[in-house]
Protein backbone atom coordinates (compact mmCIF):
# COMPACT_ATOMS: atom_id res chain seq x y z
CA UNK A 1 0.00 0.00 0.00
CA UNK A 2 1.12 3.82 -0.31
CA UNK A 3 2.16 6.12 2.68
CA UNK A 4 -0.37 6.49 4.83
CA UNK A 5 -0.54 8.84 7.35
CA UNK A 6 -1.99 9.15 11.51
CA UNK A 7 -1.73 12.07 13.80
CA UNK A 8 -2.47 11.89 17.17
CA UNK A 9 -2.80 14.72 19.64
CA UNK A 10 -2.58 13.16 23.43
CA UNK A 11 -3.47 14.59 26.91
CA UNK A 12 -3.57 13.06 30.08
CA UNK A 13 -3.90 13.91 33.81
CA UNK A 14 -5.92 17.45 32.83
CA UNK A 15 -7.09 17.13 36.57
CA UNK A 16 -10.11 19.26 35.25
CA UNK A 17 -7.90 22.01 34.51
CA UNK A 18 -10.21 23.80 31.47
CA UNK A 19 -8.91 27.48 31.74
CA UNK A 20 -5.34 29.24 31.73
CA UNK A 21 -5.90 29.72 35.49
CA UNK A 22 -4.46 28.07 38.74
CA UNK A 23 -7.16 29.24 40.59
CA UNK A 24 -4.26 30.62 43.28
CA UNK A 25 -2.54 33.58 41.23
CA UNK A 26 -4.25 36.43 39.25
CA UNK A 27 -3.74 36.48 36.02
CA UNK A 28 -3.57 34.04 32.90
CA UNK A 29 -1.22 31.26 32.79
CA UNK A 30 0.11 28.46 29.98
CA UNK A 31 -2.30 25.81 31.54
CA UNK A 32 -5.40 24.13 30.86
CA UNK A 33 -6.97 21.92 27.78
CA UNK A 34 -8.11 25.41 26.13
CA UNK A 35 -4.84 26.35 25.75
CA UNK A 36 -4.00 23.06 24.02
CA UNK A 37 -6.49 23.07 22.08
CA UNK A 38 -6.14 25.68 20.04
CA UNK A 39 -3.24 23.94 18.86
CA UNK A 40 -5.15 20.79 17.31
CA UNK A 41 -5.60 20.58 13.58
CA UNK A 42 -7.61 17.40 12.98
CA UNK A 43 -9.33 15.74 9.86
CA UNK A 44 -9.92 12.47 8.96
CA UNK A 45 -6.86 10.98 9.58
CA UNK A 46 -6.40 12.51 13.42
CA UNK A 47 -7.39 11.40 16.42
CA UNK A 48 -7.76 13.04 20.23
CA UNK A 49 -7.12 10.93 22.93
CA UNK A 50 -6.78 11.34 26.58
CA UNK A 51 -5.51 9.36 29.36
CA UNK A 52 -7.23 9.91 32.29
CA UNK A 53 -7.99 11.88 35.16
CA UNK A 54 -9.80 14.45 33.88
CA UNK A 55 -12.57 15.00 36.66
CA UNK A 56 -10.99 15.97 39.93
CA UNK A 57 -7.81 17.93 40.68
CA UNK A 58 -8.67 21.61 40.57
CA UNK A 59 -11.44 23.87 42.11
CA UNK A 60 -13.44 23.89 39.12
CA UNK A 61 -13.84 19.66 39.37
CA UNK A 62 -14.83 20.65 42.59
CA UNK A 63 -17.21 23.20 41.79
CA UNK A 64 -18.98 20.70 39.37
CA UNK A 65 -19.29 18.06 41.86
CA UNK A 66 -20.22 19.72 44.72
CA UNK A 67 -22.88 22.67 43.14
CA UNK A 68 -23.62 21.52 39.64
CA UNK A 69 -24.17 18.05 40.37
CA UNK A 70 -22.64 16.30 37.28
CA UNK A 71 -19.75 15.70 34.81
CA UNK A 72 -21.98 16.85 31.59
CA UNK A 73 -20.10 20.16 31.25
CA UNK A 74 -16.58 18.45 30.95
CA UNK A 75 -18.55 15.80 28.38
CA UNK A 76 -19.35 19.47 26.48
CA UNK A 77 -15.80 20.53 26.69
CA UNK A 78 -14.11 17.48 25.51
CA UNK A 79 -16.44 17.04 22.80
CA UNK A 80 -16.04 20.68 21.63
CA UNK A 81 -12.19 20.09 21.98
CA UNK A 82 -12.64 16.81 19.18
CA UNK A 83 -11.93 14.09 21.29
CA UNK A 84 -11.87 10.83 19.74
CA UNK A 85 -11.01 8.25 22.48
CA UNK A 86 -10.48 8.61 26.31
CA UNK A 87 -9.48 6.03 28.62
CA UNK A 88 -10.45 6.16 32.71
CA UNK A 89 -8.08 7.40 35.40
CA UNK A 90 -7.64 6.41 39.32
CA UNK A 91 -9.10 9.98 40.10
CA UNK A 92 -12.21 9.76 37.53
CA UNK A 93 -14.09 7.27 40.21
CA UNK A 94 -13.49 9.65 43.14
CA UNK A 95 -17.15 11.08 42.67
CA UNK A 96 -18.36 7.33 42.37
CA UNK A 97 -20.04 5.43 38.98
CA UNK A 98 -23.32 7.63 39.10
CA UNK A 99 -21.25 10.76 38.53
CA UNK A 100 -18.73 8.63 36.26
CA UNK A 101 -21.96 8.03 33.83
CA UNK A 102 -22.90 11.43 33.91
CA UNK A 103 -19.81 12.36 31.87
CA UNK A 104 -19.77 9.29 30.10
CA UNK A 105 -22.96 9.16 28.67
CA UNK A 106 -22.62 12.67 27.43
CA UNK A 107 -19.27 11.95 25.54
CA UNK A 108 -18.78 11.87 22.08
CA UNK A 109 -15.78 10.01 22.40
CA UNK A 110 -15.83 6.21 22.84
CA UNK A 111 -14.31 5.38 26.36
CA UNK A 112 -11.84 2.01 26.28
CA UNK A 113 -10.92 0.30 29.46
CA UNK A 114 -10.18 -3.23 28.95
CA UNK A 115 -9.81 -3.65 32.40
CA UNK A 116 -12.49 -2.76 33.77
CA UNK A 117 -15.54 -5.12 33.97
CA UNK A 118 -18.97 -5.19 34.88
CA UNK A 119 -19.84 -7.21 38.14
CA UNK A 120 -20.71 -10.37 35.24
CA UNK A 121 -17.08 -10.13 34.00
CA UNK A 122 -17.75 -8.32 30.45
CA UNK A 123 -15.50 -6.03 29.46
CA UNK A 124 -17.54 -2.81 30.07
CA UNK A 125 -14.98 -0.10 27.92
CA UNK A 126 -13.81 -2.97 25.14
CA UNK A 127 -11.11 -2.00 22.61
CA UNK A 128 -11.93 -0.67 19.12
CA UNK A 129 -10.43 -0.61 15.27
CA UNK A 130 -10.71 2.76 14.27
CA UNK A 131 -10.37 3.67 10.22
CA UNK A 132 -9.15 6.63 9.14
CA UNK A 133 -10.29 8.47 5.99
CA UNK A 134 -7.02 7.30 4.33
CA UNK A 135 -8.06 3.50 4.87
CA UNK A 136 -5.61 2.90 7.78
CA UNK A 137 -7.05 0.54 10.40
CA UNK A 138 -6.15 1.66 14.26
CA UNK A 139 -6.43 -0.41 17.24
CA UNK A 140 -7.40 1.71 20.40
CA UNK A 141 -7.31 -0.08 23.76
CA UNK A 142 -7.00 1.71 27.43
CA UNK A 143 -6.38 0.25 31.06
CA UNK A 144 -5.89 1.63 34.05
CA UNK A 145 -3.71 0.98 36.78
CA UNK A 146 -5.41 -1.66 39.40
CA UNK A 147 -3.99 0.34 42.16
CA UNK A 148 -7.71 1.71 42.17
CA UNK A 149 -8.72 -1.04 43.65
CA UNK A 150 -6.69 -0.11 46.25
CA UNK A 151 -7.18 3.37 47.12
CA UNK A 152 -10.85 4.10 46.02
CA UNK A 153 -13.64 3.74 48.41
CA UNK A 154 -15.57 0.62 47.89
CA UNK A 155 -18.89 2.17 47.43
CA UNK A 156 -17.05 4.33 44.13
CA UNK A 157 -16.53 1.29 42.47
CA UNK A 158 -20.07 -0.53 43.04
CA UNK A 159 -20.79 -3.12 39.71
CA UNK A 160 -17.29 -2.51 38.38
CA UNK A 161 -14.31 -4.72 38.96
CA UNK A 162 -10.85 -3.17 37.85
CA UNK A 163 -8.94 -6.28 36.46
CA UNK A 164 -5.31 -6.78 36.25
CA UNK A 165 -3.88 -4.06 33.69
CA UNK A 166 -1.31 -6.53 31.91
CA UNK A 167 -3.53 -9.62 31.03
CA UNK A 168 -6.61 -7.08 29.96
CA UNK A 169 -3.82 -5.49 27.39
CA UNK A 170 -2.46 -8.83 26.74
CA UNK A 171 -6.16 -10.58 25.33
CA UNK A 172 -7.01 -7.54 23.61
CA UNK A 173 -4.11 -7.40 21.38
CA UNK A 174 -3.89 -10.90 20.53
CA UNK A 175 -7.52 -10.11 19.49
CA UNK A 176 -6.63 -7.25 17.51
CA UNK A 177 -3.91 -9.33 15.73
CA UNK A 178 -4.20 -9.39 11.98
CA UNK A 179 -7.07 -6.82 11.98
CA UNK A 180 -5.37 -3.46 12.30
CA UNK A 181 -2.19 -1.31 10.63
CA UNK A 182 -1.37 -0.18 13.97
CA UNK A 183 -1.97 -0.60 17.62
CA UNK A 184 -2.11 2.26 20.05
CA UNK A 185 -2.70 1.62 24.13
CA UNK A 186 -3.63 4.32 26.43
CA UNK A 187 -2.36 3.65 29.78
CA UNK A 188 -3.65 5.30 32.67
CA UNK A 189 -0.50 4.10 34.44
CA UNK A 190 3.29 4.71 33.99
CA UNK A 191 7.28 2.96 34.06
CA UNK A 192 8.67 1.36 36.93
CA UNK A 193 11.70 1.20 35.48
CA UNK A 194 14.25 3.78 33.89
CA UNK A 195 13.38 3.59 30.03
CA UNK A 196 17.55 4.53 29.34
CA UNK A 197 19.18 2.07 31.98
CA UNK A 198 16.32 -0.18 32.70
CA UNK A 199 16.98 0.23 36.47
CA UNK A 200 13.82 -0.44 38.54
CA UNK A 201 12.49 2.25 40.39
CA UNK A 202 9.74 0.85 42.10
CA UNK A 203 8.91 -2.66 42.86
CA UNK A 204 4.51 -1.93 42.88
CA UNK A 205 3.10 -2.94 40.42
CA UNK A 206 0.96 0.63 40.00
CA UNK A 207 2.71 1.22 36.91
CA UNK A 208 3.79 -1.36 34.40
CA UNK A 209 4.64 0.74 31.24
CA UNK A 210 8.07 -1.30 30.97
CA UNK A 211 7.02 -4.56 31.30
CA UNK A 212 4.24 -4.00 28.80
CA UNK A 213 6.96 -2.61 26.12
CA UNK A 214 9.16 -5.32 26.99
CA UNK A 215 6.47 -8.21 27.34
CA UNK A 216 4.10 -7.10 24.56
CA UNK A 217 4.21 -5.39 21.22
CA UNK A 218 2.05 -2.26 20.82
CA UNK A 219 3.06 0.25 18.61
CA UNK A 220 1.93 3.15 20.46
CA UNK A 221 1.67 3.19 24.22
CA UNK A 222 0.64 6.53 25.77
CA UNK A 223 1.00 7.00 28.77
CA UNK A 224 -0.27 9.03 31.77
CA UNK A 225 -0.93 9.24 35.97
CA UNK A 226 3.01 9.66 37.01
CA UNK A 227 2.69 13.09 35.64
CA UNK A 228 6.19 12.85 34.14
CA UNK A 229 7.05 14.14 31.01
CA UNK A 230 8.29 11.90 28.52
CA UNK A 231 9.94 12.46 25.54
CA UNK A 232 9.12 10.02 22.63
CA UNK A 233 10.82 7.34 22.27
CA UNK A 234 11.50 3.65 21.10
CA UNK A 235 11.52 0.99 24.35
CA UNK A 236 11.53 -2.41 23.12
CA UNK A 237 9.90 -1.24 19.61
CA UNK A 238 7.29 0.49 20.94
CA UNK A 239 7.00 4.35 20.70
CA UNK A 240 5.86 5.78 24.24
CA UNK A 241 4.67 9.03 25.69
CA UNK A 242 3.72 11.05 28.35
CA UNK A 243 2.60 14.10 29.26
CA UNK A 244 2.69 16.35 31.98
CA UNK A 245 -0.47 17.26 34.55
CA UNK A 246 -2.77 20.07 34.03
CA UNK A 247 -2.81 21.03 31.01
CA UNK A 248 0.60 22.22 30.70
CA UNK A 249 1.67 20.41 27.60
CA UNK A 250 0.32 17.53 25.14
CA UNK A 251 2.04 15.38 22.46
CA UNK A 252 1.61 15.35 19.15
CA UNK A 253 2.26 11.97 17.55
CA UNK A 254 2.60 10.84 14.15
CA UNK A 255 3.24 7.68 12.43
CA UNK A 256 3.90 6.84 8.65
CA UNK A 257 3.13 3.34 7.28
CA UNK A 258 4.39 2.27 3.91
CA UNK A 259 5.23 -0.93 2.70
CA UNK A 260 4.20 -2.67 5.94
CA UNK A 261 7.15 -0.50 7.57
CA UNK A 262 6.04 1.71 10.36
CA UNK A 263 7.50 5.43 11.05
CA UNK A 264 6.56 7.08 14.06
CA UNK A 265 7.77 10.44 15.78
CA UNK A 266 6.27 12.74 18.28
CA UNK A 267 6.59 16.65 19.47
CA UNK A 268 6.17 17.62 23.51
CA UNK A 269 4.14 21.06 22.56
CA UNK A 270 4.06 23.28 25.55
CA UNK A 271 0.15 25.08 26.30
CA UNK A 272 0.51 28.44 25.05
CA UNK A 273 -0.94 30.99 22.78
CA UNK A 274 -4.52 32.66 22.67
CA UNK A 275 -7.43 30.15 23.83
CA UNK A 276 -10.51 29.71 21.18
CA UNK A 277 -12.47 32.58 21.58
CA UNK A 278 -15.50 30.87 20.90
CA UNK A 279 -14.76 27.60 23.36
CA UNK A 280 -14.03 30.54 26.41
CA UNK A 281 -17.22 32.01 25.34
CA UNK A 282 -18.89 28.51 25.50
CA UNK A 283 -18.56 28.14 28.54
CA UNK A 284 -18.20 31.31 30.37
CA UNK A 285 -21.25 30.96 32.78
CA UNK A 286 -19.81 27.53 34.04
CA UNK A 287 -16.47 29.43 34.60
CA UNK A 288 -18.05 32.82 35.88
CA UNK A 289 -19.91 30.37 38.46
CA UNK A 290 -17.30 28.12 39.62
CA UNK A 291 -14.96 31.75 40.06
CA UNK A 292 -18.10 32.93 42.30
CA UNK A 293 -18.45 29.99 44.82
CA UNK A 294 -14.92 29.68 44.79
CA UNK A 295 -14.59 33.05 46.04
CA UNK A 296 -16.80 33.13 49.08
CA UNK A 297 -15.00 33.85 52.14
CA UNK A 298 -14.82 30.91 54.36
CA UNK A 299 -12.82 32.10 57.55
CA UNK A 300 -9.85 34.10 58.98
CA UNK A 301 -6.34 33.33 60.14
CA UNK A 302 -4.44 34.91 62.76
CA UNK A 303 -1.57 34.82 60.24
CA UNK A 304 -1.25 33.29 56.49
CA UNK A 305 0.58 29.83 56.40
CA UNK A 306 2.73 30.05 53.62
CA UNK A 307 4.95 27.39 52.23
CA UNK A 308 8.80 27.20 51.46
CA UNK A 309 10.41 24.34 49.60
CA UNK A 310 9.66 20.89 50.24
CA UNK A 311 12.70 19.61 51.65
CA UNK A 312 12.66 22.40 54.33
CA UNK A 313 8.86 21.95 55.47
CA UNK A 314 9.33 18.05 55.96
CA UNK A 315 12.82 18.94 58.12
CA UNK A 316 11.42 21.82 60.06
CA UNK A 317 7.56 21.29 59.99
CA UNK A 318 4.90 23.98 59.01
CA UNK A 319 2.25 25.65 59.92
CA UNK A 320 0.15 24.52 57.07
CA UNK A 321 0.67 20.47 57.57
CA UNK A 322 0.28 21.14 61.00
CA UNK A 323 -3.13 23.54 60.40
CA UNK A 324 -4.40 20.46 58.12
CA UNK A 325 -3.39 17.90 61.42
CA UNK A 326 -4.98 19.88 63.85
CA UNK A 327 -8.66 20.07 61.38
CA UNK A 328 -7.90 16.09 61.66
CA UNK A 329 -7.18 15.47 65.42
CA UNK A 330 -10.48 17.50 66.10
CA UNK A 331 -12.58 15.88 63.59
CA UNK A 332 -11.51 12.45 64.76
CA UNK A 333 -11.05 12.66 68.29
CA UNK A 334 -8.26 10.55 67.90
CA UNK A 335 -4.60 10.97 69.98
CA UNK A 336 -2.81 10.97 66.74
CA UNK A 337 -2.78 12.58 63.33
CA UNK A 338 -0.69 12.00 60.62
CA UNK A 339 -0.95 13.96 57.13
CA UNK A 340 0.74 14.73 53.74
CA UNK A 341 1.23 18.03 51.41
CA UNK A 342 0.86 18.10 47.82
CA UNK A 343 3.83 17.91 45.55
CA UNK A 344 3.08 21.65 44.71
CA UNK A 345 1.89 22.96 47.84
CA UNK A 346 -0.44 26.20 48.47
CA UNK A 347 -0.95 28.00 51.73
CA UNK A 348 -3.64 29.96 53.25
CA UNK A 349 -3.83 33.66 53.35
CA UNK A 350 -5.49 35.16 56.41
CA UNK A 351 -8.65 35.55 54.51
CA UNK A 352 -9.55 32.32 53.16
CA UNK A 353 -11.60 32.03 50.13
CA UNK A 354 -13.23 28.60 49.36
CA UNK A 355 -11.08 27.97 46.66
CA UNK A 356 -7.76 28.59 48.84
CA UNK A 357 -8.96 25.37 50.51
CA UNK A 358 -9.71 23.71 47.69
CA UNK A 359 -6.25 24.49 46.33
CA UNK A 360 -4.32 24.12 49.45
CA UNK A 361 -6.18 20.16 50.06
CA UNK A 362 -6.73 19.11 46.64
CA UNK A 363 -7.31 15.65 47.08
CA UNK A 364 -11.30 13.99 47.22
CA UNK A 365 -9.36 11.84 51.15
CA UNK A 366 -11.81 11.27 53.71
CA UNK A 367 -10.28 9.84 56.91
CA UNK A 368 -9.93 6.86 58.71
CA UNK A 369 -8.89 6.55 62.89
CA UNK A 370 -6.92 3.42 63.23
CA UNK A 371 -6.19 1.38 66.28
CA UNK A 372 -2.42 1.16 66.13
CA UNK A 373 0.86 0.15 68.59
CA UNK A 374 3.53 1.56 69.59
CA UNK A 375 5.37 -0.83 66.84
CA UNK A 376 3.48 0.55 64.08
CA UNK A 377 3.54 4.52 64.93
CA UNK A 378 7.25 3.73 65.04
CA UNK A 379 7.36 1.95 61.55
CA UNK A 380 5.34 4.77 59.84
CA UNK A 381 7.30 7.15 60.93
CA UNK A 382 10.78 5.68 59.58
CA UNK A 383 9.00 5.40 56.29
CA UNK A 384 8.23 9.25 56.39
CA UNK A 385 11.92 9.27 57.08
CA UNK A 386 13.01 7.58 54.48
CA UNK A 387 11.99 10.59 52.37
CA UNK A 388 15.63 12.26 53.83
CA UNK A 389 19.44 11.78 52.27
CA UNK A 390 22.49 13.03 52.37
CA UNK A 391 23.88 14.39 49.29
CA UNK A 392 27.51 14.19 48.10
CA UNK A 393 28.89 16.99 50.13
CA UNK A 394 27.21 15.63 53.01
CA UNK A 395 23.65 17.92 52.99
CA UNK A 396 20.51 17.35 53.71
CA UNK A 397 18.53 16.57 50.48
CA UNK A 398 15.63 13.98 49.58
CA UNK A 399 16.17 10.40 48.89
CA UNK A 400 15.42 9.73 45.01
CA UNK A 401 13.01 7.57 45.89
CA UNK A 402 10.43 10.47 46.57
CA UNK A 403 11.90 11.58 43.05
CA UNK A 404 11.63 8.70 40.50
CA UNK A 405 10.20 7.69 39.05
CA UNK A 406 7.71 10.28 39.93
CA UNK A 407 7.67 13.14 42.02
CA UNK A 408 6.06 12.03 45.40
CA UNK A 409 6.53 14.41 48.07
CA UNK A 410 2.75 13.55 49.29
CA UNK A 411 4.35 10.58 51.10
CA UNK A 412 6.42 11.98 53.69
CA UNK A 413 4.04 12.33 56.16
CA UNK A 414 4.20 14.86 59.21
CA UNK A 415 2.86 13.77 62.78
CA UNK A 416 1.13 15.84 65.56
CA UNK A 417 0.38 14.14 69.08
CA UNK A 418 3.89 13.06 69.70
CA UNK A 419 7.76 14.21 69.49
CA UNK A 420 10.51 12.01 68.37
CA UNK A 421 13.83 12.66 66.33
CA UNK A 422 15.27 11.30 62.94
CA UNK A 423 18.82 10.79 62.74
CA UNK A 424 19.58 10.75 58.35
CA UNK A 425 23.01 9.33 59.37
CA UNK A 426 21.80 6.37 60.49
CA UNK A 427 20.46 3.47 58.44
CA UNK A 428 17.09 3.06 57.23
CA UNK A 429 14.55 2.06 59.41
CA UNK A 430 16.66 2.63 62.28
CA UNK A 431 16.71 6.40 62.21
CA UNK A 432 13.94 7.27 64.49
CA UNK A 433 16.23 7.83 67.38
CA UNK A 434 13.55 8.93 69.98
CA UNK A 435 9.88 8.96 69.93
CA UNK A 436 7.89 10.34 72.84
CA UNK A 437 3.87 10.43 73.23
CA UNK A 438 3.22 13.01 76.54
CA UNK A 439 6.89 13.15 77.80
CA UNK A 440 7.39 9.61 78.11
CA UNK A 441 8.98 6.99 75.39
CA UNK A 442 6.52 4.70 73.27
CA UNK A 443 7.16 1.17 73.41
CA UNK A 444 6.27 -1.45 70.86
CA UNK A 445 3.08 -2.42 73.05
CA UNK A 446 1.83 0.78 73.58
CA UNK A 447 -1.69 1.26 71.87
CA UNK A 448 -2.82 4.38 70.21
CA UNK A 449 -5.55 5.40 68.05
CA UNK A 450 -4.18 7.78 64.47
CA UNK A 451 -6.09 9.45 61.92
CA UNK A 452 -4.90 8.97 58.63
CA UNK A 453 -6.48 9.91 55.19
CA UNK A 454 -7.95 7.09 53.53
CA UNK A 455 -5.26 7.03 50.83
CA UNK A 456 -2.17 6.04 53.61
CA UNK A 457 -5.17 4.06 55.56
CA UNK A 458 -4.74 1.79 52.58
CA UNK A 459 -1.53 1.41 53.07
CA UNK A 460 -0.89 3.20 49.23
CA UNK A 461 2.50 5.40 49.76
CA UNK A 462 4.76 2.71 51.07
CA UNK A 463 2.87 2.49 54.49
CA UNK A 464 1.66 -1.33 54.50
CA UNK A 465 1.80 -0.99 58.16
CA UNK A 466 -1.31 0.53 58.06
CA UNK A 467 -3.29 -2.74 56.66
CA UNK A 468 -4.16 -4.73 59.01
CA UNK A 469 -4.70 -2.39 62.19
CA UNK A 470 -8.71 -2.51 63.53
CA UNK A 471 -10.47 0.44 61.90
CA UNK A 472 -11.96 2.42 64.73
CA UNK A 473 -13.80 4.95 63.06
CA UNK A 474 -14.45 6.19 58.82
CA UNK A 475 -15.48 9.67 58.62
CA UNK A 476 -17.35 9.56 55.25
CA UNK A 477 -16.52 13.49 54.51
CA UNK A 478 -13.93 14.94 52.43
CA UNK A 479 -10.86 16.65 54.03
CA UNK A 480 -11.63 19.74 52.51
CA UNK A 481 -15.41 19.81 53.63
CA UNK A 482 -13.50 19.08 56.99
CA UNK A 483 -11.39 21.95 56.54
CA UNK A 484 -14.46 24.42 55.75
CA UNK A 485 -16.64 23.05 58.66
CA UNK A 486 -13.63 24.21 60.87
CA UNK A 487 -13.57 27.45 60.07
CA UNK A 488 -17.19 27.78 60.50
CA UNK A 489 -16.65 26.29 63.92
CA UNK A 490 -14.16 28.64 64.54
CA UNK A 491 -13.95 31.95 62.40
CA UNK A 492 -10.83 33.39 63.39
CA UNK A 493 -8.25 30.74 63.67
CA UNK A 494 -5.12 31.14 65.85
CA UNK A 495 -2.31 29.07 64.46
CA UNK A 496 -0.34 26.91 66.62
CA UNK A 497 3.24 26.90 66.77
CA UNK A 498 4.27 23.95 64.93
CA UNK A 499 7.45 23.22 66.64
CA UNK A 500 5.47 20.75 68.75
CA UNK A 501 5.18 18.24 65.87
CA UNK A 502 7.69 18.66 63.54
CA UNK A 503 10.68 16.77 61.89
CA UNK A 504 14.03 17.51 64.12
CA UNK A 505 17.09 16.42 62.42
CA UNK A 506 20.00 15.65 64.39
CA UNK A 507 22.66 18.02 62.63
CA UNK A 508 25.02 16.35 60.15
């Protein structure tokens, strides 16, 4: 046959960022599917795709769940933007299947998710051969990472079962085989290993991206959830992507086929330019609404909590991890609380808005009290300090495996309700060198109770300790309804000093 030609434009992890805002800073910036967008050119031989995660992340997912009511508006969007195929993402069950179907149903595009099954074991997203106007025959399938299985709330998955990623990708392209021109998957899920040395960076199995290059042969894997931008490139014959969160950038891939030989390159294209006027004026009420109950004043602090760089809040504690424990230790009644920032953390200004909570907690956790011992506080808290190394010239820096494969800085966890002290010079696991709970040590046997967010509850993070401890107590509301019901508890917050429950490290 003669050259044939497919373009693909691909996003992923768009966290329902729509608009060139952050929702923290005035001002327009280079994020948000608008601003990619404007860059598609598409005709019969293109095709949008999207890899997940497009419901929950910013205030505006929030804003749709909690006031509209539904998903239609981001089925409007993405069918306005041209979308083709989308495949599911850990954070689009976070609102449950109801709200799932409400953007599903609406969608123009044709969801794939081999994995995941309905409660009679049919695939409920199968795979599909698409053919382009040029006569070029495309198969599309998607999984997810099973790791959902894992961190989402029961009742958000009820009559769907999320299968094992691999096998699902396996049978459908041995189905596919002798069908199609090409075979594209789109992988809610990332590499556990490094795609230049082939080093493993993480022995979950949440992502698989490797193994499936290595193990199967796909022409086009795209990739998403690690939030990672990568390059295009060849691993094991297969051509893999990735693009970064939010709307910041998208890839534009395009392969060749002639003579059964197969050509394919891609471009990383930053978001930038002017948006489409007429997709901004679209949706401008939805926009002008979200900005309005996202700017109603919530509550007052005696003093903004502002951040600083990662590295130095998880060595010297802050005010806002320890603001977020204290909404935690008095919803919960519990004697301990243990919680995480996000990778790119926002603080609270004295006045706080409802969207500076939404920013500053952007995660859909509830929490979960936990009977636990002495044994286990202690064993949680040398995983938090695992997130601490010592560089070359003998500084304080954090261990790469925070880093890589992805950027995880929402695992180090900070503690209120006791004191203790991490030495970095000594060896892991054995660098909690004192841990006190009311002036006197903890033992193994000691018994407390901890509130954790669901996610750690779980044990997701590296915490497995967490598993099998009795569950005293689920408080079925979201942090950041937590957060807000605080502040109408209390209007005008005084902020504790958090010197009482932060990381000390010895000096090195």
């Amino acid at each position: 046959m003669g050259e044939k030609h497919l373009q693909i434009y691909f996003t992923s992890d768009l966290h329902s960022y729509i608009y060139p805002t952050d929702y923290r800073t005035p001002g327009e910036r280079d994020i948000g599917l608008f601003k990619c967008a404007n860059r598609f050119c598409k005709d019969g031989n293109t095709l949008v795709i999207d890899g997940g995660d497009l419901l929950q992340g910013s205030p505006l997912g929030a804003f749709c769940h909690d006031s509209i009511g539904d998903a239609e508006k981001f089925s409007s969007i993405m069918n306005s933007c041209g979308y083709d195929y989308v495949t599911l993402g850990n954070h689009d069950f976070n609102f449950g299947m109801d709200y799932l179907a409400t953007y599903l149903n609406a969608l123009d595009a044709r969801c794939v998710c081999q994995n995941a099954l309905n409660s009679d074991g049919a695939v409920r997203f199968p795979w599909h051969i698409h053919v382009l106007e040029n006569g070029l025959r495309i198969g599309i399938v998607g999984i997810v990472t099973d790791h959902v299985n894992v961190w989402e709330r029961p009742e958000h998955l009820v009559g769907l079962k999320i299968s094992e990623p691999f096998s699902a990708a396996k049978a459908a392209l041995n189905e596919m085989h002798g069908q199609v021109d090409l075979t594209v998957c789109v992988y809610h899920g990332g590499f556990e290993r490094d795609l230049t040395s082939g080093r493993v960076l993480s022995e979950s199995t949440e992502n698989i991206g490797y193994r499936i290059c290595q193990e199967l042969d796909f022409d086009i894997l795209l990739t998403g959830h690690q939030h990672m931008s990568v390059a295009g490139q060849m691993v094991f014959g297969t051509f893999v992507v990735q693009p970064s969160d939010s709307g910041r950038e998208f890839l534009s891939v395009r392969a060749v086929v002639a003579n059964g030989h197969k050509a394919i390159t891609s471009q990383t294209i930053p978001a930038s330019g002017e948006c489409e006027p007429a997709l901004l004026d679209r949706f401008t009420d939805m926009e002008k609404g979200a900005q309005t109950w996202l700017d109603v004043v919530v509550g007052h602090l005696d003093r903004p909590l502002l951040p600083a760089p990662p590295l130095v809040m998880a060595a010297e504690g802050n005010d806002i991890a320890n603001f977020f424990n204290e909404v935690q230790l008095a919803s919960s009644g519990a004697q301990i609380s243990a919680t995480s920032l996000a990778n790119e953390v926002a603080g609270l200004p004295q006045i706080v808005h409802r969207k500076d909570v939404l920013t500053a907690y952007p995660y859909t956790n509830t929490l979960t009290v936990l009977e636990i011992s002495g044994e286990v506080l202690r064993k949680a808290i040398e995983r938090s300090a695992e997130y601490f190394a010592l560089d070359d010239d003998g500084q304080l820096c954090v261990s790469d495996q925070f880093l890589k494969p992805k950027v995880e800085h929402y695992n180090f966890d900070y503690y209120a309700g006791v004191d203790y002290t991490i030495d970095v010079k000594r060896p892991i696991g054995q660098r909690v060198s004192s841990l006190m709970y009311h002036g006197r040590p903890v033992t193994a046997q000691d018994s407390f109770t901890i509130c954790v967010n669901s996610y750690r509850a779980s044990g997701a993070g590296g915490y497995p300790m967490y598993l099998h401890c009795p569950v005293v107590r689920e408080i079925n509301a979201e942090m950041s309804d937590l957060i807000l019901d605080f502040f109408k508890s209390k209007p005008l917050l005084t902020v504790e000093n958090p010197s009482n429950c932060c990381v000390l490290i010895e000096k090195v």
